[in-house]
PDB file of N, CA and C in Angstrom:
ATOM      1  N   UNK A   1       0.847  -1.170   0.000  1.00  0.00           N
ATOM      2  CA  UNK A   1       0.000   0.000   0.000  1.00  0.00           C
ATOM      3  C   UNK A   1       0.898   1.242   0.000  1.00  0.00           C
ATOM      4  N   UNK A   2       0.273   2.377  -0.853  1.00  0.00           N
ATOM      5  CA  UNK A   2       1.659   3.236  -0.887  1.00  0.00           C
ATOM      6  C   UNK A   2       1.088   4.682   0.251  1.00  0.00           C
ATOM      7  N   UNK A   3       1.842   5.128   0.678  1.00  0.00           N
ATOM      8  CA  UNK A   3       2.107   6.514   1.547  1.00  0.00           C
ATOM      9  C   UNK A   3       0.599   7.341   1.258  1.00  0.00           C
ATOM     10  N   UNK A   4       0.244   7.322  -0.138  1.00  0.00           N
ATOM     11  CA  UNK A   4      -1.039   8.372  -0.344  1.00  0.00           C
ATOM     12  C   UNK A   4      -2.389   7.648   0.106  1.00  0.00           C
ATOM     13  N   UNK A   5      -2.349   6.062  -0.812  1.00  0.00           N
ATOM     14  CA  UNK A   5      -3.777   5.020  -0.218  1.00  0.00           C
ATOM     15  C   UNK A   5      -3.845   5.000   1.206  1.00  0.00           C
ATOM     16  N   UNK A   6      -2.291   5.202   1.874  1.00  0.00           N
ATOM     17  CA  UNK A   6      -2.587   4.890   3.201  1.00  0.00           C
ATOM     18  C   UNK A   6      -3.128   6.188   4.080  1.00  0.00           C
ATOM     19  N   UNK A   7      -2.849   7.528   3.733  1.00  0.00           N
ATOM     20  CA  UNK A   7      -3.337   8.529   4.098  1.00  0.00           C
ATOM     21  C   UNK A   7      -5.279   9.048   3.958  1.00  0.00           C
ATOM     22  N   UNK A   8      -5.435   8.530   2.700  1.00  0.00           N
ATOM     23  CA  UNK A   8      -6.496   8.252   2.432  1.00  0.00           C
ATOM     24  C   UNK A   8      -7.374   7.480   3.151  1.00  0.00           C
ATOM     25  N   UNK A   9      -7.062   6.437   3.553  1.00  0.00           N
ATOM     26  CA  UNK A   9      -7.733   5.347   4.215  1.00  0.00           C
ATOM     27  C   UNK A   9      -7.636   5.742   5.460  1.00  0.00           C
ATOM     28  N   UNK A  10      -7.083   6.339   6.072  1.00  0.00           N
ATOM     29  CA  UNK A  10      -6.607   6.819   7.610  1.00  0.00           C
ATOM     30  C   UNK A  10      -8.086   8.006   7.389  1.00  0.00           C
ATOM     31  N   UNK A  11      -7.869   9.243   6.714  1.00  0.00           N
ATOM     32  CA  UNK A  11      -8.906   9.909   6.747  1.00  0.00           C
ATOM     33  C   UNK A  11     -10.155   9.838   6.272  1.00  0.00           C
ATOM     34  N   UNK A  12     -10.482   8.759   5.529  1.00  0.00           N
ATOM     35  CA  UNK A  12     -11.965   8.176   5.551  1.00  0.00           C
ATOM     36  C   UNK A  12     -12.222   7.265   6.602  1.00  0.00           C
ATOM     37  N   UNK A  13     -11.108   6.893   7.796  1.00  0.00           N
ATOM     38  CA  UNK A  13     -11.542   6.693   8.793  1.00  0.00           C
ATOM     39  C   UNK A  13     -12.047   7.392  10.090  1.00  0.00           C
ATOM     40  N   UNK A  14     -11.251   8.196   9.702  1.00  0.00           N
ATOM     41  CA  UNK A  14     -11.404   9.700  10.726  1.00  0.00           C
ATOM     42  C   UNK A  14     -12.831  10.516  10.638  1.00  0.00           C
ATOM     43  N   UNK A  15     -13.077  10.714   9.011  1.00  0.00           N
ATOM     44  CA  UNK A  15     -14.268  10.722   9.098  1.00  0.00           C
ATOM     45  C   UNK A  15     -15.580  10.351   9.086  1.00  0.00           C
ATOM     46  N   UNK A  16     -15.287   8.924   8.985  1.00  0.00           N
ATOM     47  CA  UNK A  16     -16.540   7.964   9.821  1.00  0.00           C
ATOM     48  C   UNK A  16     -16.810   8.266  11.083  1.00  0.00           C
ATOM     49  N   UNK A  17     -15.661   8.100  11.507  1.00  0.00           N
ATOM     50  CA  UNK A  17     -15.602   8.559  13.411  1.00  0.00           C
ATOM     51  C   UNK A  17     -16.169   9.477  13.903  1.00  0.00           C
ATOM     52  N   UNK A  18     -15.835  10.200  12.970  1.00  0.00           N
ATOM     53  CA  UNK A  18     -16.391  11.911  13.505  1.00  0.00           C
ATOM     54  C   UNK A  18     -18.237  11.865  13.034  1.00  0.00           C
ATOM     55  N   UNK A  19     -18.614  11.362  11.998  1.00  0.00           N
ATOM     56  CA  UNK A  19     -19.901  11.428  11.513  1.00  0.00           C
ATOM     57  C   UNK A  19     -20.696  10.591  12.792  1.00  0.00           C
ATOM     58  N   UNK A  20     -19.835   9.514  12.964  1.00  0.00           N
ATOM     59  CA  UNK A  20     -20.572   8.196  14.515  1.00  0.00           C
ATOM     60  C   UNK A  20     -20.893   9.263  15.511  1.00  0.00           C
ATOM     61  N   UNK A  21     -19.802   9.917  16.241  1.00  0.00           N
ATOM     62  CA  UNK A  21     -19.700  10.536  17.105  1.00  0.00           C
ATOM     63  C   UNK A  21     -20.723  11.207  16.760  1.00  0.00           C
ATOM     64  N   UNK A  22     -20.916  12.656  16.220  1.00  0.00           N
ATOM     65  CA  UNK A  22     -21.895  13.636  16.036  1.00  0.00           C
ATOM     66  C   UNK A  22     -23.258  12.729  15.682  1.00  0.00           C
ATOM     67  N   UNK A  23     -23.635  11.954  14.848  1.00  0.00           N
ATOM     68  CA  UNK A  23     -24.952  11.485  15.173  1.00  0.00           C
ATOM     69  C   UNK A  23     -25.011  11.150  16.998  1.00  0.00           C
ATOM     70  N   UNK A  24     -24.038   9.853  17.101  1.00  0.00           N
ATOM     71  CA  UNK A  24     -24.296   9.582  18.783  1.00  0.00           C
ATOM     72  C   UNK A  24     -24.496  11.065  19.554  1.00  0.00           C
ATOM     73  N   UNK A  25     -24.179  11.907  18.884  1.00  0.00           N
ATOM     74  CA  UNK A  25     -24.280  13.293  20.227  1.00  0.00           C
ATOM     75  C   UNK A  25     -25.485  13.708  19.879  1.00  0.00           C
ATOM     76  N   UNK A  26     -26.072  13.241  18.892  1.00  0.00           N
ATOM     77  CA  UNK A  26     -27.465  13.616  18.447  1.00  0.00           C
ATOM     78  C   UNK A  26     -28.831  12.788  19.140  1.00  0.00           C
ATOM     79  N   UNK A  27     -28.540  11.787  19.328  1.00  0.00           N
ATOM     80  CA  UNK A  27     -29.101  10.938  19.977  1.00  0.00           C
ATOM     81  C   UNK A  27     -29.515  11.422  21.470  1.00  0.00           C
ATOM     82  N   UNK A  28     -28.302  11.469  21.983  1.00  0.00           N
ATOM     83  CA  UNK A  28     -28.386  11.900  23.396  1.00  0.00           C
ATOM     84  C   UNK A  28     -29.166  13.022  24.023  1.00  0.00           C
ATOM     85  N   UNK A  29     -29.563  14.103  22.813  1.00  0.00           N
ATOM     86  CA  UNK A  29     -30.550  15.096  23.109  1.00  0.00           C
ATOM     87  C   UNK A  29     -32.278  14.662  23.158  1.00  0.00           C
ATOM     88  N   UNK A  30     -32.686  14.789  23.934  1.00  0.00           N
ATOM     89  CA  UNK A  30     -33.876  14.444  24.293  1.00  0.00           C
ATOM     90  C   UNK A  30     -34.996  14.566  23.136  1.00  0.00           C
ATOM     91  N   UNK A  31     -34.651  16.263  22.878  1.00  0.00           N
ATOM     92  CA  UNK A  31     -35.592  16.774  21.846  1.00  0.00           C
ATOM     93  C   UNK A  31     -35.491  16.575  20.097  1.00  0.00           C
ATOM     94  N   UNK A  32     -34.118  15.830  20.587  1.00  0.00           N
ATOM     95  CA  UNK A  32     -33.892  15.574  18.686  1.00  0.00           C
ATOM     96  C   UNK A  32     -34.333  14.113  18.749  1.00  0.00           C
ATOM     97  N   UNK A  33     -34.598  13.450  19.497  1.00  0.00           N
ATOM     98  CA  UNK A  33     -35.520  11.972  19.550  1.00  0.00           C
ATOM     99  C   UNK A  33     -36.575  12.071  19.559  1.00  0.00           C
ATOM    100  N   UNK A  34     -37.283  13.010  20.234  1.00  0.00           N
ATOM    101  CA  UNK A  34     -38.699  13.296  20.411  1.00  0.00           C
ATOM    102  C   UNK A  34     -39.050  13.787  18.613  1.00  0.00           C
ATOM    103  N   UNK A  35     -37.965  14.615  18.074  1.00  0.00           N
ATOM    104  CA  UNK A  35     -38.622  14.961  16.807  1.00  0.00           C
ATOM    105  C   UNK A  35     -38.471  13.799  16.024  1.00  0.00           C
ATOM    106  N   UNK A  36     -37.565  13.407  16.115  1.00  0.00           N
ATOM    107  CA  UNK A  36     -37.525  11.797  15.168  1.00  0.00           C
ATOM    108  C   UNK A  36     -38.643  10.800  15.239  1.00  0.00           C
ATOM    109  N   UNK A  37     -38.797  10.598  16.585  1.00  0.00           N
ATOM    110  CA  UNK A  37     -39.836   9.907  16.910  1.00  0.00           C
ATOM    111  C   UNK A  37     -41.546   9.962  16.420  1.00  0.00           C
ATOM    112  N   UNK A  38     -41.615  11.340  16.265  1.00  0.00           N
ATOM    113  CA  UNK A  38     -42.407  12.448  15.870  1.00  0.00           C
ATOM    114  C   UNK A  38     -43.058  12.150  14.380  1.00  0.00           C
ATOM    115  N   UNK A  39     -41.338  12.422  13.802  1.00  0.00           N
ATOM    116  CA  UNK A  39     -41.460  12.064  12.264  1.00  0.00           C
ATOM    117  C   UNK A  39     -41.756  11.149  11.389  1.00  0.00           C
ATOM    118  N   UNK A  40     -40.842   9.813  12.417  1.00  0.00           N
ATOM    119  CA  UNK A  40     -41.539   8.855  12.202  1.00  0.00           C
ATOM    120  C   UNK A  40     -43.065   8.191  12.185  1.00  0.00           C
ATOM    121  N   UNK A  41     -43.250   8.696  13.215  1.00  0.00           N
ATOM    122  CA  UNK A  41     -45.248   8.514  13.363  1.00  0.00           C
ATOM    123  C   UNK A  41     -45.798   9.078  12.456  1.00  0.00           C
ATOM    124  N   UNK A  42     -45.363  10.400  12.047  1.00  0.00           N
ATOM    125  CA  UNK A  42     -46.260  11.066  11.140  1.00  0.00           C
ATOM    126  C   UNK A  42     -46.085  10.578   9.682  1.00  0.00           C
ATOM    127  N   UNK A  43     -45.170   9.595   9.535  1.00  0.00           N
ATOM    128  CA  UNK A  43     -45.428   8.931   7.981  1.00  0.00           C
ATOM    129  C   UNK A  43     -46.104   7.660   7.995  1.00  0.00           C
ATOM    130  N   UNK A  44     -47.120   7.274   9.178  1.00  0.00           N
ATOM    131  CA  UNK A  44     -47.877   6.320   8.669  1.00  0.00           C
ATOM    132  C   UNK A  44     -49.197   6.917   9.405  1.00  0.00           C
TER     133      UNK A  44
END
């Protein structure tokens, strides 16, 4: 694997991580579940 694929692959890992994280911090708010929850109901 050369120096650039491997840099690459390092930062499409980094930003998985970061996307996990910020949803999980999304989660944890009360009111952004309640709207999800919300949204969901209201499509059936």
């Amino acid at each position: 694997m050369t120096p650039p694929t491997r840099l690459r692959r390092a930062l499409a890992w980094a930003a998985l991580l970061a996307v996990l994280l910020a949803v999980f911090g999304l989660y944890t708010r009360g009111d952004f579940m309640l709207d999800v929850a919300n949204q969901l109901w209201g499509c059936f």
